[in-house]
C-alpha atoms as a PDB file:
ATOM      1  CA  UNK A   1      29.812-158.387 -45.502  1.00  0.00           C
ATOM      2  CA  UNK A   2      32.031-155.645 -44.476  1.00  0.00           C
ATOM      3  CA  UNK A   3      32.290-152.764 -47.920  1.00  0.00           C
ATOM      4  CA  UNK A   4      35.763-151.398 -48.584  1.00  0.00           C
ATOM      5  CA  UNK A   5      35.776-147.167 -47.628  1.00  0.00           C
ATOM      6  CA  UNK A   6      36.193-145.483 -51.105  1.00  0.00           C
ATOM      7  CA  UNK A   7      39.208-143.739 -50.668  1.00  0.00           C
ATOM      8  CA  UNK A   8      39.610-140.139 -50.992  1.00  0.00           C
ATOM      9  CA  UNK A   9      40.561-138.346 -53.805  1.00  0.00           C
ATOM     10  CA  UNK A  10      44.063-135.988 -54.007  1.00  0.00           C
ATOM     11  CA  UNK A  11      41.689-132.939 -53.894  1.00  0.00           C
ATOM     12  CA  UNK A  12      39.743-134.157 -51.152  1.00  0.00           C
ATOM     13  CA  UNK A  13      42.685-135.039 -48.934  1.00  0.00           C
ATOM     14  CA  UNK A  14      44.031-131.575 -49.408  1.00  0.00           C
ATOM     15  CA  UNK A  15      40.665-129.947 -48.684  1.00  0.00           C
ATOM     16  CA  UNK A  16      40.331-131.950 -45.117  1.00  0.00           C
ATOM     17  CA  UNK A  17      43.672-130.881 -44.046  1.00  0.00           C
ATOM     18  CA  UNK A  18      42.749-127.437 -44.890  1.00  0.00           C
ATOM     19  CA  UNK A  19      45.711-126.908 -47.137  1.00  0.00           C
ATOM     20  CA  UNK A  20      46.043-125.529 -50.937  1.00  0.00           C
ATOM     21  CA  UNK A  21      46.323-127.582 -53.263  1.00  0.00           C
ATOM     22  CA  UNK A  22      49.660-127.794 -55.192  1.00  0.00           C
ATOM     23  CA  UNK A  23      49.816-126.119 -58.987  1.00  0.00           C
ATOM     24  CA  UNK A  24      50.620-128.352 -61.797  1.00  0.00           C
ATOM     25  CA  UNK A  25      54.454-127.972 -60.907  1.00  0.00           C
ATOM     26  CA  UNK A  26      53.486-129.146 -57.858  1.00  0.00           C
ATOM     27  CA  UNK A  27      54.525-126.026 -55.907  1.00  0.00           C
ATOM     28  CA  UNK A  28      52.081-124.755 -53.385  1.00  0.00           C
ATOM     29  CA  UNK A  29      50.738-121.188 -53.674  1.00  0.00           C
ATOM     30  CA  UNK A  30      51.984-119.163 -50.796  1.00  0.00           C
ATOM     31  CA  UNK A  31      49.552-116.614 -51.398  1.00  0.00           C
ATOM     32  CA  UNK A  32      46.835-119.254 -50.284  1.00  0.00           C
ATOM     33  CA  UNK A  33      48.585-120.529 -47.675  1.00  0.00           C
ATOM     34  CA  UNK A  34      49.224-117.113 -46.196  1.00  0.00           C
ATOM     35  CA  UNK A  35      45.697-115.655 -46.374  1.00  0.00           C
ATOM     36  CA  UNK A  36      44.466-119.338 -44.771  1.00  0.00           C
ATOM     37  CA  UNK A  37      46.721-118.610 -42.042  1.00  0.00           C
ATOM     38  CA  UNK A  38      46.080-115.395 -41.811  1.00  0.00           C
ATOM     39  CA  UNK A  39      41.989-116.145 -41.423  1.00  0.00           C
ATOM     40  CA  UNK A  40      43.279-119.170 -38.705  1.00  0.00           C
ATOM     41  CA  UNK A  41      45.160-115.997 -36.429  1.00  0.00           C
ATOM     42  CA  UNK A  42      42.150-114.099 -36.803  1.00  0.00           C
ATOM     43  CA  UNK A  43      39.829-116.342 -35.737  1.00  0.00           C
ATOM     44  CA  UNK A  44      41.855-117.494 -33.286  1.00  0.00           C
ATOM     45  CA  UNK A  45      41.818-113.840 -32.029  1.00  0.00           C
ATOM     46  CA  UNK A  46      38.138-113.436 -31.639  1.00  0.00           C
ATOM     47  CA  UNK A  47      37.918-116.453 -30.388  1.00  0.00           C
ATOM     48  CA  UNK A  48      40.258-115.593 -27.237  1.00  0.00           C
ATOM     49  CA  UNK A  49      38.498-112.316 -26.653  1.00  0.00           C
ATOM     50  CA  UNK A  50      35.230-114.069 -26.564  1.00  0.00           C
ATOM     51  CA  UNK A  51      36.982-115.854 -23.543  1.00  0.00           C
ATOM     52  CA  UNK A  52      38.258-113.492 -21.749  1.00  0.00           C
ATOM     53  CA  UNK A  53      35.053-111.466 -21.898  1.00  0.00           C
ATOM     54  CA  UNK A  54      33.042-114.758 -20.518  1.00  0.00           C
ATOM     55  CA  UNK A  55      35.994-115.285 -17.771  1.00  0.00           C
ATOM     56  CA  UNK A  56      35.721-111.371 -16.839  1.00  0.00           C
ATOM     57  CA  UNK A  57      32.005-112.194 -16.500  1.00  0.00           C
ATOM     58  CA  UNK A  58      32.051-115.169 -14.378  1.00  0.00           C
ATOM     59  CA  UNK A  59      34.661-113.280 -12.381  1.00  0.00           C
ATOM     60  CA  UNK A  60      32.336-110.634 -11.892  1.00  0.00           C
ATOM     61  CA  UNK A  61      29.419-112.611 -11.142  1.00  0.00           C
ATOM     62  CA  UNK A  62      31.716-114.848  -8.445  1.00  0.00           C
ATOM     63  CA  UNK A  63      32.524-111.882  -6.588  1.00  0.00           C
ATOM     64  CA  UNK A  64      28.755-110.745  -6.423  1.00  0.00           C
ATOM     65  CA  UNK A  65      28.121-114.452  -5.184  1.00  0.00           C
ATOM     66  CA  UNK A  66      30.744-113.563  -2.474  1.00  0.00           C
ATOM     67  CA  UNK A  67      29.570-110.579  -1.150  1.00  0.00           C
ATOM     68  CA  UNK A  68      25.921-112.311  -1.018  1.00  0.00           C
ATOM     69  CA  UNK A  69      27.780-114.652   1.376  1.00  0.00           C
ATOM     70  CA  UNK A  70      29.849-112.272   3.559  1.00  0.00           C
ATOM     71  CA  UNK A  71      26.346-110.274   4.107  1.00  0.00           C
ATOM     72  CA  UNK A  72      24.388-113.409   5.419  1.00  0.00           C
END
């Protein structure tokens, strides 16, 4: 017999999409949603320039394989 999933609460929705939760007037607080978004740019960021420093190294390491070539 197959159970029913228990489904999630409002809070726990809200957490999984990694947004804030409303206030009690059911605004959202723009202060939260900036600094989340701000964090999300930032990593992001060093995310990409982890990247390009691995593609500058397999360039780098692809051009010592070539001259290794040319040589034999």
């Amino acid at each position: 017999m197959t159970d029913k999933p228990i489904p999630m609460t409002r809070e726990e929705e809200y957490r999984n999409a990694d947004v804030p939760m409303p206030d009690d007037r059911g605004d959202l607080d723009l202060t939260k949603m900036i600094e989340l978004q701000q964090k999300e740019i930032s990593d992001l960021v060093k995310d990409n320039k982890l990247l390009i420093a691995e593609i500058d190294r397999l360039r780098s390491q692809i051009e010592r394989l070539k001259n290794l070539i040319i040589k034999t």
